[in-house]
PDB file of N, CA and C in Angstrom:
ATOM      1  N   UNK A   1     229.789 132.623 200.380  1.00  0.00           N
ATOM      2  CA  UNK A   1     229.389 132.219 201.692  1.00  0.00           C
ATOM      3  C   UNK A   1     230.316 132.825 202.738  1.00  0.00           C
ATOM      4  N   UNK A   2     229.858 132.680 203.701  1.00  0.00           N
ATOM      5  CA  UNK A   2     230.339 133.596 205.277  1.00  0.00           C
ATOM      6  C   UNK A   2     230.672 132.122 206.066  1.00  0.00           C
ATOM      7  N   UNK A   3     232.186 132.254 206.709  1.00  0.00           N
ATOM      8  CA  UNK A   3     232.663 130.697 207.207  1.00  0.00           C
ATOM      9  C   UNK A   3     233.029 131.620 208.316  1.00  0.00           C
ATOM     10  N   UNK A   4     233.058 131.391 209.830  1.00  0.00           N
ATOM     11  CA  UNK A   4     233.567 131.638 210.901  1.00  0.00           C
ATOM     12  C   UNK A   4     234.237 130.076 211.388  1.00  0.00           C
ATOM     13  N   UNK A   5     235.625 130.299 211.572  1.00  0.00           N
ATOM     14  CA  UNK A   5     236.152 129.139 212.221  1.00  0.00           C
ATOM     15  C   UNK A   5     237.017 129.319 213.762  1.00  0.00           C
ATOM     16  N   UNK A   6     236.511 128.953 214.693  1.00  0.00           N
ATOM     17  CA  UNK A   6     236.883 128.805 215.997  1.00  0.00           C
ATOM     18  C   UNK A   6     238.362 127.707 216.156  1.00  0.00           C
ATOM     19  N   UNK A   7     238.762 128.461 217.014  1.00  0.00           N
ATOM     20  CA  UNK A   7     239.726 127.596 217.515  1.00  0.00           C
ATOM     21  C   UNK A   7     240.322 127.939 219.064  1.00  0.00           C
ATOM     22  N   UNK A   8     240.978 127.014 219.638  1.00  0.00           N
ATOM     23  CA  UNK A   8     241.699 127.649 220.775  1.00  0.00           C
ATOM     24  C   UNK A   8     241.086 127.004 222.060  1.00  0.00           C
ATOM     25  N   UNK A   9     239.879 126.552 221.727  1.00  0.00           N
ATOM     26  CA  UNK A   9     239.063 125.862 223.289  1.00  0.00           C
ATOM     27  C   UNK A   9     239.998 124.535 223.476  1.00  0.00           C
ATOM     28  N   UNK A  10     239.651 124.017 225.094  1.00  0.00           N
ATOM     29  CA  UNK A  10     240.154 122.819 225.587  1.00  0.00           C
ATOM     30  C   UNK A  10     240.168 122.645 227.190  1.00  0.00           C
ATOM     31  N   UNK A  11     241.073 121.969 227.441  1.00  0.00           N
ATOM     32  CA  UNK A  11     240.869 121.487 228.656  1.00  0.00           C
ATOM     33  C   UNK A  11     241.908 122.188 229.761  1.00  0.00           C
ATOM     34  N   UNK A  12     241.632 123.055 230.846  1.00  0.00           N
ATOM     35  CA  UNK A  12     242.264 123.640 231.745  1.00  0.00           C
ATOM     36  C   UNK A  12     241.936 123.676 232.934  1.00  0.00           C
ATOM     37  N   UNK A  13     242.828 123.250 234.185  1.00  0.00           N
ATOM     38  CA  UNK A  13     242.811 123.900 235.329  1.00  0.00           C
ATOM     39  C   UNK A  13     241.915 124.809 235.676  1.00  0.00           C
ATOM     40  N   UNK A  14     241.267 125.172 236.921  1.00  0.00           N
ATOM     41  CA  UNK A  14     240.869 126.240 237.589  1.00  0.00           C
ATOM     42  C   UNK A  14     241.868 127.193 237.706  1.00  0.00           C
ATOM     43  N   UNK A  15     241.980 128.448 237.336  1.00  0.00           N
ATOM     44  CA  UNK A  15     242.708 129.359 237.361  1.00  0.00           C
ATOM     45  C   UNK A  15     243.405 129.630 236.124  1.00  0.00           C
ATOM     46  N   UNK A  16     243.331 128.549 235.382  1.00  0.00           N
ATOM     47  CA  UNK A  16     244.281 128.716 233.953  1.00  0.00           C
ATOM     48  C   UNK A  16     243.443 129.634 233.063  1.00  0.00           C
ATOM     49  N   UNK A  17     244.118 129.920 231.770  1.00  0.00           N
ATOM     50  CA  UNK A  17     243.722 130.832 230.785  1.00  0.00           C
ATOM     51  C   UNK A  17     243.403 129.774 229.927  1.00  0.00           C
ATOM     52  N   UNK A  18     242.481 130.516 228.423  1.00  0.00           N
ATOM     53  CA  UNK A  18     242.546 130.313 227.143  1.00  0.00           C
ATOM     54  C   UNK A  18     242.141 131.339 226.483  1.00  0.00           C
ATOM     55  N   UNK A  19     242.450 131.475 225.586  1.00  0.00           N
ATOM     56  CA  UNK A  19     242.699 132.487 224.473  1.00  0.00           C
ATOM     57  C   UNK A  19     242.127 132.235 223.153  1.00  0.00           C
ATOM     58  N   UNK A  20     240.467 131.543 222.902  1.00  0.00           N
ATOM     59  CA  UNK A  20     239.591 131.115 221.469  1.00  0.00           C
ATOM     60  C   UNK A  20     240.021 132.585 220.918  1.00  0.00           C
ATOM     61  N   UNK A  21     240.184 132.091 219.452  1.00  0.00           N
ATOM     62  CA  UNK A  21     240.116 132.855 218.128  1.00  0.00           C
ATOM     63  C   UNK A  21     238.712 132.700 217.530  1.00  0.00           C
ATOM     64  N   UNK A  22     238.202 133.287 216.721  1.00  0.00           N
ATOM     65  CA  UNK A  22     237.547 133.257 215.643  1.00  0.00           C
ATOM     66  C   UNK A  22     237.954 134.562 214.125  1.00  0.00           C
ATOM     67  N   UNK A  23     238.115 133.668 213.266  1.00  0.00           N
ATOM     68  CA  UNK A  23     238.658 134.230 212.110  1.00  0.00           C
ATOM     69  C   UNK A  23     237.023 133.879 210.975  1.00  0.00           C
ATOM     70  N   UNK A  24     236.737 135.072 210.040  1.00  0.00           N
ATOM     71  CA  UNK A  24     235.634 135.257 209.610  1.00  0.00           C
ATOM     72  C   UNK A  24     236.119 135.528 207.939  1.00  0.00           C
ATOM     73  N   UNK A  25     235.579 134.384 207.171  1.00  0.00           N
ATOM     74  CA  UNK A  25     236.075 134.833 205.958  1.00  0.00           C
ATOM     75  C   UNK A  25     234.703 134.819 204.871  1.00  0.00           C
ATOM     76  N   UNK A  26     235.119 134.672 203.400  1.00  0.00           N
ATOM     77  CA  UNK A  26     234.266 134.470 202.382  1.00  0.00           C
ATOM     78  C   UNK A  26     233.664 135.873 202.174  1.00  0.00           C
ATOM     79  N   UNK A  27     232.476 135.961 201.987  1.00  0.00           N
ATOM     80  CA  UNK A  27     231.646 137.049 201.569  1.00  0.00           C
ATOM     81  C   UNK A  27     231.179 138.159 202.503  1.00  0.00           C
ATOM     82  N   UNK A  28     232.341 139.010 203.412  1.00  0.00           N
ATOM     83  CA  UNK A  28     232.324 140.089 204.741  1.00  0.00           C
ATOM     84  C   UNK A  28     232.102 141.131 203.813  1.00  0.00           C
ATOM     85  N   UNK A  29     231.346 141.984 203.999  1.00  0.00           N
ATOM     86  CA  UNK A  29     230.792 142.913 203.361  1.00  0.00           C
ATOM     87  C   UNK A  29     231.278 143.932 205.176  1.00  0.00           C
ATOM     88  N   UNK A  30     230.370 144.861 205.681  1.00  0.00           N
ATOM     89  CA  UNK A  30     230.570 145.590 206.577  1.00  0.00           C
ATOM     90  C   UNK A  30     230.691 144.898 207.539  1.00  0.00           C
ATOM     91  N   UNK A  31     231.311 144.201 208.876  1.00  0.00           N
ATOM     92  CA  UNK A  31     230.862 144.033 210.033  1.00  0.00           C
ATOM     93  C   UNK A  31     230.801 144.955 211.332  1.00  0.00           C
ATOM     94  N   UNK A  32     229.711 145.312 211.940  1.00  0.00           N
ATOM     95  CA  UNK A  32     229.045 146.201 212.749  1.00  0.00           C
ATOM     96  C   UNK A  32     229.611 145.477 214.106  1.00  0.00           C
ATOM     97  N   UNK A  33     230.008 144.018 214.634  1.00  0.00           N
ATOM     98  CA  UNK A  33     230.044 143.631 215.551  1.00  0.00           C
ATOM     99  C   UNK A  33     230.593 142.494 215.870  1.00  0.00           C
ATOM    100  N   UNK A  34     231.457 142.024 216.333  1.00  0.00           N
ATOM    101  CA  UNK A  34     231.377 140.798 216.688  1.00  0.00           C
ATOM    102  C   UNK A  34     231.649 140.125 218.276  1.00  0.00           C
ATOM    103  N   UNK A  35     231.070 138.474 218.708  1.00  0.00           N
ATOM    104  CA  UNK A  35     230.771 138.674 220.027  1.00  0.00           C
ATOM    105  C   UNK A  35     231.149 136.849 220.297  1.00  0.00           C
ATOM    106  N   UNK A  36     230.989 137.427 221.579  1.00  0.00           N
ATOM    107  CA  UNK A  36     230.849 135.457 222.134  1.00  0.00           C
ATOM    108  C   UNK A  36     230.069 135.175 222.775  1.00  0.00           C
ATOM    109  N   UNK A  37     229.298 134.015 222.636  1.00  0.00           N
ATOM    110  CA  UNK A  37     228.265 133.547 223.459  1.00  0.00           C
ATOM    111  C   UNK A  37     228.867 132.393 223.853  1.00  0.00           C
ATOM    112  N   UNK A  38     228.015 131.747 225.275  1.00  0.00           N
ATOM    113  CA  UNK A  38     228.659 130.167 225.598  1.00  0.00           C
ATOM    114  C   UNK A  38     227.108 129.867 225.756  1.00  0.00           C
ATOM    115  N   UNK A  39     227.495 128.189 226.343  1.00  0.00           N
ATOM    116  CA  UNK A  39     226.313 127.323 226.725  1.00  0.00           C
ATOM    117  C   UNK A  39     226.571 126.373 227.485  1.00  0.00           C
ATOM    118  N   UNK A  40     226.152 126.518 228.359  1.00  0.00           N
ATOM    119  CA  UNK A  40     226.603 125.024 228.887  1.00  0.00           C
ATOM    120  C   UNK A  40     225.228 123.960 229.267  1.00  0.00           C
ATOM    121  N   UNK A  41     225.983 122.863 229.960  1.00  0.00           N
ATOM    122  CA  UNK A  41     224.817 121.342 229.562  1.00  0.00           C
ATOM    123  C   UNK A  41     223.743 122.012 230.266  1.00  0.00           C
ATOM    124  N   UNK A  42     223.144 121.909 229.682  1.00  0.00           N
ATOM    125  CA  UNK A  42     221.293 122.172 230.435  1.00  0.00           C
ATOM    126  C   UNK A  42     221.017 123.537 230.268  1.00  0.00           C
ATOM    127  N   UNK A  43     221.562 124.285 229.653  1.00  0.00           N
ATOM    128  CA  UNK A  43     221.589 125.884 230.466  1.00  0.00           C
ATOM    129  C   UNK A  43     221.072 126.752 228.659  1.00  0.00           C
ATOM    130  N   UNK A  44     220.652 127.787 228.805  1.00  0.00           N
ATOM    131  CA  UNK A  44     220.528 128.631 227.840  1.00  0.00           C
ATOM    132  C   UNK A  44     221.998 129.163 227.178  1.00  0.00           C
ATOM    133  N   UNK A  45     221.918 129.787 226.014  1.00  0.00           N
ATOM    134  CA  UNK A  45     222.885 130.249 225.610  1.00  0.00           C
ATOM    135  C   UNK A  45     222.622 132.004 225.760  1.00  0.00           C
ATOM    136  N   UNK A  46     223.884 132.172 226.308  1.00  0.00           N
ATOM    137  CA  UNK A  46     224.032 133.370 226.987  1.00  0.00           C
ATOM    138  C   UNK A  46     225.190 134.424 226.562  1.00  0.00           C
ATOM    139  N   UNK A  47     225.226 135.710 226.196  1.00  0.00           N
ATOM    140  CA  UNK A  47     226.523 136.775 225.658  1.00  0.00           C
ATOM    141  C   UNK A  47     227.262 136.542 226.755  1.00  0.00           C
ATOM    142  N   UNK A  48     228.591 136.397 226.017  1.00  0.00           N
ATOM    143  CA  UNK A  48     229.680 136.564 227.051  1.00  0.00           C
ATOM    144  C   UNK A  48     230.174 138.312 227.031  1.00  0.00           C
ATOM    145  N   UNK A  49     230.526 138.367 225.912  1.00  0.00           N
ATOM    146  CA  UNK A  49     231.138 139.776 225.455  1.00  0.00           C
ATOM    147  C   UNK A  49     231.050 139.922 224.095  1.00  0.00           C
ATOM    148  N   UNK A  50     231.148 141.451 223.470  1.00  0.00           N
ATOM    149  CA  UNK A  50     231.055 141.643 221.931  1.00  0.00           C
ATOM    150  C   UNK A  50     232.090 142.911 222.282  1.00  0.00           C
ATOM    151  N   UNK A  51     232.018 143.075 220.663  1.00  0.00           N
ATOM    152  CA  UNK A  51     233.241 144.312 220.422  1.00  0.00           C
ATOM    153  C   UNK A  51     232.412 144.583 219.226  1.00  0.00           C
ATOM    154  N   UNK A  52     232.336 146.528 219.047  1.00  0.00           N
ATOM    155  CA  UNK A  52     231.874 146.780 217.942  1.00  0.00           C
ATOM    156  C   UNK A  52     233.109 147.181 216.814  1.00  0.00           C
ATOM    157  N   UNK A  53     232.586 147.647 215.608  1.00  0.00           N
ATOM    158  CA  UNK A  53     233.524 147.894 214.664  1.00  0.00           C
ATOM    159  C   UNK A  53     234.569 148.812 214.835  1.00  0.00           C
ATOM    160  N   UNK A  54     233.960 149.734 215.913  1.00  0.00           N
ATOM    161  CA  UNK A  54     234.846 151.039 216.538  1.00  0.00           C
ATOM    162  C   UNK A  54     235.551 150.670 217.839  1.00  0.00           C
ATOM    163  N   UNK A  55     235.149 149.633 218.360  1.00  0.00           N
ATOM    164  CA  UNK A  55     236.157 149.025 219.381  1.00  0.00           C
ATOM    165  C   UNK A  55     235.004 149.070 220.642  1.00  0.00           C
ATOM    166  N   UNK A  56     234.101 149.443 220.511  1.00  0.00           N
ATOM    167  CA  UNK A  56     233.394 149.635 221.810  1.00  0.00           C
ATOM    168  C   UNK A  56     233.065 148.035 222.654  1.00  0.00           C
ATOM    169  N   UNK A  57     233.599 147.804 223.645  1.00  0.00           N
ATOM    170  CA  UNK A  57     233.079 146.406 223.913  1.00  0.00           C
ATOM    171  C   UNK A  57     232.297 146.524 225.033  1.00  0.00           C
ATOM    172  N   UNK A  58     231.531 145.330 225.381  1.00  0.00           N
ATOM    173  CA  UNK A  58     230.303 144.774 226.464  1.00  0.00           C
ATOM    174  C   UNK A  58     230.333 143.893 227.075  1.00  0.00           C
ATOM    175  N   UNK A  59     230.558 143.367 228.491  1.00  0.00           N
ATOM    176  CA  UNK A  59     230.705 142.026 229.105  1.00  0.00           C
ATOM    177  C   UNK A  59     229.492 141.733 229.754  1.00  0.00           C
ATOM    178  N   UNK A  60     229.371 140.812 229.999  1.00  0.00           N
ATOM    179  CA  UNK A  60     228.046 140.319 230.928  1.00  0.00           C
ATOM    180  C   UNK A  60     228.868 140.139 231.984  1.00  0.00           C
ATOM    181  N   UNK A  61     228.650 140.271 233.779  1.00  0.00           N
ATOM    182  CA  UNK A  61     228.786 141.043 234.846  1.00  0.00           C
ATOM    183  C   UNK A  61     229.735 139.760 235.039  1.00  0.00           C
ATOM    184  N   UNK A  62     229.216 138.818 234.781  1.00  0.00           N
ATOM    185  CA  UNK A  62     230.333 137.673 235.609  1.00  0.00           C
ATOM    186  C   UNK A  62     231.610 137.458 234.754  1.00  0.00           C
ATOM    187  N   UNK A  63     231.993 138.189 234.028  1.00  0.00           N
ATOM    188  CA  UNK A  63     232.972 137.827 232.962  1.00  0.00           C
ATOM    189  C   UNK A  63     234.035 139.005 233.260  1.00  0.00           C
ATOM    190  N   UNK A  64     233.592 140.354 233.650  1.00  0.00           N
ATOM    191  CA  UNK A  64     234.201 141.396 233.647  1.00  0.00           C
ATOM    192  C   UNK A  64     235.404 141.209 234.712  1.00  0.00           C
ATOM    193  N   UNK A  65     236.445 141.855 234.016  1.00  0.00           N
ATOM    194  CA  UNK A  65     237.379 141.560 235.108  1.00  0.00           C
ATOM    195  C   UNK A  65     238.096 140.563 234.934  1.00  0.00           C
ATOM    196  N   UNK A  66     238.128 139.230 234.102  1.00  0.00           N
ATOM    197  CA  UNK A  66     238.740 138.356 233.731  1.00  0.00           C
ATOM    198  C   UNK A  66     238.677 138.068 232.452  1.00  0.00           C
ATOM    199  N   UNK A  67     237.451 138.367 231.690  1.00  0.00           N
ATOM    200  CA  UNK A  67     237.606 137.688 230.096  1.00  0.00           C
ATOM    201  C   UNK A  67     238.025 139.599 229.650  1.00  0.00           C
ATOM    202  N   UNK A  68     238.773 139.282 227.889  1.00  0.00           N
ATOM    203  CA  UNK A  68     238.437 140.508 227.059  1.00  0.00           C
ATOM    204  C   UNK A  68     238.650 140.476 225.686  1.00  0.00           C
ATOM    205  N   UNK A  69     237.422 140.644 225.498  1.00  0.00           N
ATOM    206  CA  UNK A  69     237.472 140.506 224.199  1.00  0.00           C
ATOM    207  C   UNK A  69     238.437 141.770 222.773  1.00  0.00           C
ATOM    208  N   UNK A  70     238.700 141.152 221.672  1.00  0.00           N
ATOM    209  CA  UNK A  70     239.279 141.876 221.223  1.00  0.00           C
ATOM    210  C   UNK A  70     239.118 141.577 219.595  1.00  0.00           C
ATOM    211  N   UNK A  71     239.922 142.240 218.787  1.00  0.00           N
ATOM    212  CA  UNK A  71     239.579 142.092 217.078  1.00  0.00           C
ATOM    213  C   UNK A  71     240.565 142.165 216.532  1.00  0.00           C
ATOM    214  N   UNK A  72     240.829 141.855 215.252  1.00  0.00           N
ATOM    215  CA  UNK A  72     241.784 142.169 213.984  1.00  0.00           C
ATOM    216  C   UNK A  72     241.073 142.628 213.080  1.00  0.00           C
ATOM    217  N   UNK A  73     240.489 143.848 212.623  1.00  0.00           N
ATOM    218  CA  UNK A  73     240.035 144.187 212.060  1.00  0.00           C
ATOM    219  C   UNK A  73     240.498 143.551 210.527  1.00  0.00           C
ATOM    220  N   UNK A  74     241.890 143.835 210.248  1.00  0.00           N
ATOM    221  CA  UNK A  74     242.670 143.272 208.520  1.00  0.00           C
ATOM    222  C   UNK A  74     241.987 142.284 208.711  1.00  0.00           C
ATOM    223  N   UNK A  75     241.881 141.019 209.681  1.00  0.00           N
ATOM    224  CA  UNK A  75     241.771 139.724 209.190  1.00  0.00           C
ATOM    225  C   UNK A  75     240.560 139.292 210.104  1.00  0.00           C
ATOM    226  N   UNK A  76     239.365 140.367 210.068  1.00  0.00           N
ATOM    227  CA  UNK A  76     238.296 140.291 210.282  1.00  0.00           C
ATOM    228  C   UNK A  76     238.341 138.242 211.696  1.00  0.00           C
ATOM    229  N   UNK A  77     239.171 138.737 212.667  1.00  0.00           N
ATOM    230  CA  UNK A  77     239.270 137.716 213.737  1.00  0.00           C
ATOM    231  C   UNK A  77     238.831 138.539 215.175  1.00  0.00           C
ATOM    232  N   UNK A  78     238.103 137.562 215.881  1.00  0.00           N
ATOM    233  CA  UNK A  78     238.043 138.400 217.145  1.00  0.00           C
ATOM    234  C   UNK A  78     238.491 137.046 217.677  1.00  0.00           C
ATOM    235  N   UNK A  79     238.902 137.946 219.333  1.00  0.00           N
ATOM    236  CA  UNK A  79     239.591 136.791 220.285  1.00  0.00           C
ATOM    237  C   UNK A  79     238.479 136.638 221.677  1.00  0.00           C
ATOM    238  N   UNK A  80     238.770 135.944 222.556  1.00  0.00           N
ATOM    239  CA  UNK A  80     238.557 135.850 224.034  1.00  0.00           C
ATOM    240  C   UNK A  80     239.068 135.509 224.857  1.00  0.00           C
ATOM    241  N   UNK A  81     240.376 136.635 225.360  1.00  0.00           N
ATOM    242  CA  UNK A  81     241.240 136.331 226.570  1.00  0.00           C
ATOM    243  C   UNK A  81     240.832 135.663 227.734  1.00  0.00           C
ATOM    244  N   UNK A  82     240.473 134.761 228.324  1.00  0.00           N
ATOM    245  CA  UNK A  82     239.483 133.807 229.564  1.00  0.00           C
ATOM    246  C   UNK A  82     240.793 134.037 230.584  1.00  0.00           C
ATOM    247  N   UNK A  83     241.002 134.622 231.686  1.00  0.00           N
ATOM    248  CA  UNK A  83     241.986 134.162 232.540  1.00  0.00           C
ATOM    249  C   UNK A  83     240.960 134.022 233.955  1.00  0.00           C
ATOM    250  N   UNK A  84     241.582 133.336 234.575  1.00  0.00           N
ATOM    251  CA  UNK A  84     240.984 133.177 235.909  1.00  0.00           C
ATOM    252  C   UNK A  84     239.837 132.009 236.183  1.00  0.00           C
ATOM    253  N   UNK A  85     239.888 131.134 234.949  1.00  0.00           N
ATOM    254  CA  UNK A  85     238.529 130.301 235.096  1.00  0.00           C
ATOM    255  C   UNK A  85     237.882 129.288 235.796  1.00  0.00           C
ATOM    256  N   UNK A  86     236.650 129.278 236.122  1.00  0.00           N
ATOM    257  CA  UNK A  86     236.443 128.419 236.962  1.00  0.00           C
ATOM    258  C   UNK A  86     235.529 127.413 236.323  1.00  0.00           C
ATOM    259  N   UNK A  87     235.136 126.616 237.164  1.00  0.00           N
ATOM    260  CA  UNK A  87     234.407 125.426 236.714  1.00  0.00           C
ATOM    261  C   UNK A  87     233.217 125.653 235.927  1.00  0.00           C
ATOM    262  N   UNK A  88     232.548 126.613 236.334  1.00  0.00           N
ATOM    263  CA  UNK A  88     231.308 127.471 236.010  1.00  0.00           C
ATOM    264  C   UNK A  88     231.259 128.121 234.481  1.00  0.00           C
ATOM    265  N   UNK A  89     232.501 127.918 233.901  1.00  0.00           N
ATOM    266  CA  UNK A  89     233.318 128.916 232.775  1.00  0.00           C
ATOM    267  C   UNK A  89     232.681 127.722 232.281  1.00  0.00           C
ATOM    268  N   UNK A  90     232.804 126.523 231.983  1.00  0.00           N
ATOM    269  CA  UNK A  90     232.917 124.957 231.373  1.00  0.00           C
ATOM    270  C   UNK A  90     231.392 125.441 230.359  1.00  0.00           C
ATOM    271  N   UNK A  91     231.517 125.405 228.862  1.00  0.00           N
ATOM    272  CA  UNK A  91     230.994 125.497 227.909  1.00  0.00           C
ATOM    273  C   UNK A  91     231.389 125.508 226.809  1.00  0.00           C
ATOM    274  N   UNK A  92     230.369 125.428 226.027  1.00  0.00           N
ATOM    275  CA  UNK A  92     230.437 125.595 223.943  1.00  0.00           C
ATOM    276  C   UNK A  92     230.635 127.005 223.865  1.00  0.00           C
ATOM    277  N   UNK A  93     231.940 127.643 223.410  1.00  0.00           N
ATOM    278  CA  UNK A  93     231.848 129.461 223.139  1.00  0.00           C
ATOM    279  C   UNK A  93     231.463 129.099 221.724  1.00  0.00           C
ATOM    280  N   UNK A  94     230.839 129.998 221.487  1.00  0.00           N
ATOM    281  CA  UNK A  94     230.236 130.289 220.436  1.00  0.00           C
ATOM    282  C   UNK A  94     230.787 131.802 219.887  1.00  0.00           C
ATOM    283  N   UNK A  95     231.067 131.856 218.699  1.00  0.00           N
ATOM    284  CA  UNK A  95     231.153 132.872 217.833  1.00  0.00           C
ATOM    285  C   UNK A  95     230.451 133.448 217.228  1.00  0.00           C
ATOM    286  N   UNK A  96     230.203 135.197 217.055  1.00  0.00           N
ATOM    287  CA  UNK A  96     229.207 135.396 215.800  1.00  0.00           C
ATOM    288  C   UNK A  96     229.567 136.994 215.362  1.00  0.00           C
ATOM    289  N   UNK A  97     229.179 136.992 214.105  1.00  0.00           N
ATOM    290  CA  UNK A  97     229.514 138.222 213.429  1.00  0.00           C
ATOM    291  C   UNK A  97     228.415 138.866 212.969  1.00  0.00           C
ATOM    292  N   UNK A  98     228.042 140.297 213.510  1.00  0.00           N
ATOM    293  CA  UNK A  98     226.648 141.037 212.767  1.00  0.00           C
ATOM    294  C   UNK A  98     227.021 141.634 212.044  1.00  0.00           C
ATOM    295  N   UNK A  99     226.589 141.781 210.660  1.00  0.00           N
ATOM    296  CA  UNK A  99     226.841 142.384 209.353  1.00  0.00           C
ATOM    297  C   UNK A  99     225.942 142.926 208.617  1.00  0.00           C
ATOM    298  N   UNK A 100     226.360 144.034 207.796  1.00  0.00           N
ATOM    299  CA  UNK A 100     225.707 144.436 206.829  1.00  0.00           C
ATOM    300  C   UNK A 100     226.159 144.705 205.212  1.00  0.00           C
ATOM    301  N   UNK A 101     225.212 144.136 204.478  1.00  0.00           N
ATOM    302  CA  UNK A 101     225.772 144.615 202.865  1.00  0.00           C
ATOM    303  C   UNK A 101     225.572 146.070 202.198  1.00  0.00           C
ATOM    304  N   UNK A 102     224.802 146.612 203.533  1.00  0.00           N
ATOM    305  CA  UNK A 102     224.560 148.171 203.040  1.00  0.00           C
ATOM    306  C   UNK A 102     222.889 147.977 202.667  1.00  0.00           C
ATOM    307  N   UNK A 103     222.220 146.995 202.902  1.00  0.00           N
ATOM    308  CA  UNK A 103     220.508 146.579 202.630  1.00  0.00           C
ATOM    309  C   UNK A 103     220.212 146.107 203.658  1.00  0.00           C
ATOM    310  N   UNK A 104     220.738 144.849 204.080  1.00  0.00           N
ATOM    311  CA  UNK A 104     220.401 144.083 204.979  1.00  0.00           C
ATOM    312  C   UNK A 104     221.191 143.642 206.241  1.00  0.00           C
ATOM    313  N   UNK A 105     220.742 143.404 207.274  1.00  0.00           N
ATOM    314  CA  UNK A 105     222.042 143.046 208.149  1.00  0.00           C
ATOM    315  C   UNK A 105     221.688 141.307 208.089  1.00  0.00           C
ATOM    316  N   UNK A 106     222.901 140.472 208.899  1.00  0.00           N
ATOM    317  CA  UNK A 106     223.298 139.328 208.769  1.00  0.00           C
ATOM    318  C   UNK A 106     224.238 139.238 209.956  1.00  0.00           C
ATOM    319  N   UNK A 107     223.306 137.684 210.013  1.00  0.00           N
ATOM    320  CA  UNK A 107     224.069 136.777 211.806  1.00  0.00           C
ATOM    321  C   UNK A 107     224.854 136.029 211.227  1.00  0.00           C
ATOM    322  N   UNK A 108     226.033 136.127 211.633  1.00  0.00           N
ATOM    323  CA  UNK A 108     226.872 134.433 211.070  1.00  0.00           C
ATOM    324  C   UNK A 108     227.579 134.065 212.510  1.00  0.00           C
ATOM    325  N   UNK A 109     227.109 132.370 212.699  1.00  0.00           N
ATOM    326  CA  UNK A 109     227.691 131.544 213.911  1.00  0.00           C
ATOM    327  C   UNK A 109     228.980 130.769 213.244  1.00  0.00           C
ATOM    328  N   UNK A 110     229.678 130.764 214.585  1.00  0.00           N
ATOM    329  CA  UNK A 110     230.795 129.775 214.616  1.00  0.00           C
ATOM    330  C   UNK A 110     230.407 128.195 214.981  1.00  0.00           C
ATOM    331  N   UNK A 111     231.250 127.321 214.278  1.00  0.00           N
ATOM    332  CA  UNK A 111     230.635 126.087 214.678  1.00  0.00           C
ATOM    333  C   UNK A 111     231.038 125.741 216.515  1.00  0.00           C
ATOM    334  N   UNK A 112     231.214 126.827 217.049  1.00  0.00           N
ATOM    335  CA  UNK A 112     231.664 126.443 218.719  1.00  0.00           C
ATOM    336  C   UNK A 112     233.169 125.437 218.838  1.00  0.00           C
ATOM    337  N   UNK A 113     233.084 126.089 220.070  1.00  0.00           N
ATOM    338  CA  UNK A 113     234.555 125.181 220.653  1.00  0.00           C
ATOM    339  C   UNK A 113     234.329 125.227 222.393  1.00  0.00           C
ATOM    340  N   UNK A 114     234.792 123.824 222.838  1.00  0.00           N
ATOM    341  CA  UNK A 114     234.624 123.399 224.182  1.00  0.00           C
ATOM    342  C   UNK A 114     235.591 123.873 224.756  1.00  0.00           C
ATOM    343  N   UNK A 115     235.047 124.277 225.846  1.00  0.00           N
ATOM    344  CA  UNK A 115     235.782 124.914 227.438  1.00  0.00           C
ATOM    345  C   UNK A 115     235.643 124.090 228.095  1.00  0.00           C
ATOM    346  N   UNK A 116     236.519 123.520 228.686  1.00  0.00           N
ATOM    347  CA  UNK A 116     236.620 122.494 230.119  1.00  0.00           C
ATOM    348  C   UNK A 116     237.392 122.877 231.094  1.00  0.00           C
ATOM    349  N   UNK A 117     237.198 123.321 232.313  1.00  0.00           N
ATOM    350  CA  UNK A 117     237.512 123.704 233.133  1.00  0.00           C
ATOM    351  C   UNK A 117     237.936 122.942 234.458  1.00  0.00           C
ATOM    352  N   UNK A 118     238.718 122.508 234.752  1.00  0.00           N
ATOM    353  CA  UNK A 118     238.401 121.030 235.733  1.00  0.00           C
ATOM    354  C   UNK A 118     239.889 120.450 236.122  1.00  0.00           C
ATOM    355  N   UNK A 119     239.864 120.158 237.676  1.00  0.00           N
ATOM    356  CA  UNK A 119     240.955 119.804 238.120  1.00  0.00           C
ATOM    357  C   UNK A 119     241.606 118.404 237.683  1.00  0.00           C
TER     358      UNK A 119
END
């Protein structure tokens, strides 16, 4: 089995940082990608940023400039540097890894971690 475990979300200030991990273990065969999504109450779940296997990364417009994403390839972990956040930031990040066994590709989610943003 494929386990993604999050960590690092919580409760911060406007303007403060956080720094979620996700570390990806068990049965990693190739990974092609990995990314963050959030959600917040009422709202769709939406890409924050991804990083490919070669380093290429992608932000969605409101993130650029303050979040960045990044990887450990050895220990198959990606991060999400958050600095500058605002209230609007306040969500479930979500983790996920696209993979392949060389047949098929494969989604694996993180069980999420809360962002609170708030004076």
């Amino acid at each position: 089995q494929v386990q993604l475990v999050e960590s690092g979300g919580g409760l911060v200030q406007p303007g403060g940082s956080l720094t979620p991990s996700c570390a990806a273990s068990g049965s990693i065969f190739s990974i092609y990608a990995m990314g963050w999504y959030r959600q917040g109450p009422g709202k769709q779940r939406e890409l924050v940023a991804t990083i490919t296997n070669g380093g290429s990364t992608n932000y969605a417009d409101s993130m650029k400039g303050r979040f960045t994403i990044s990887r450990d390839n050895a220990k198959n972990t990606v991060y999400l540097q958050m600095n500058s956040l605002k209230s609007e930031d306040s969500a479930v990040y979500y983790c996920k890894i696209h993979m392949s066994n060389g047949i098929r590709w494969y989604d694996y989610w993180g069980q999420g971690t809360q962002v609170t943003v708030s004076s």
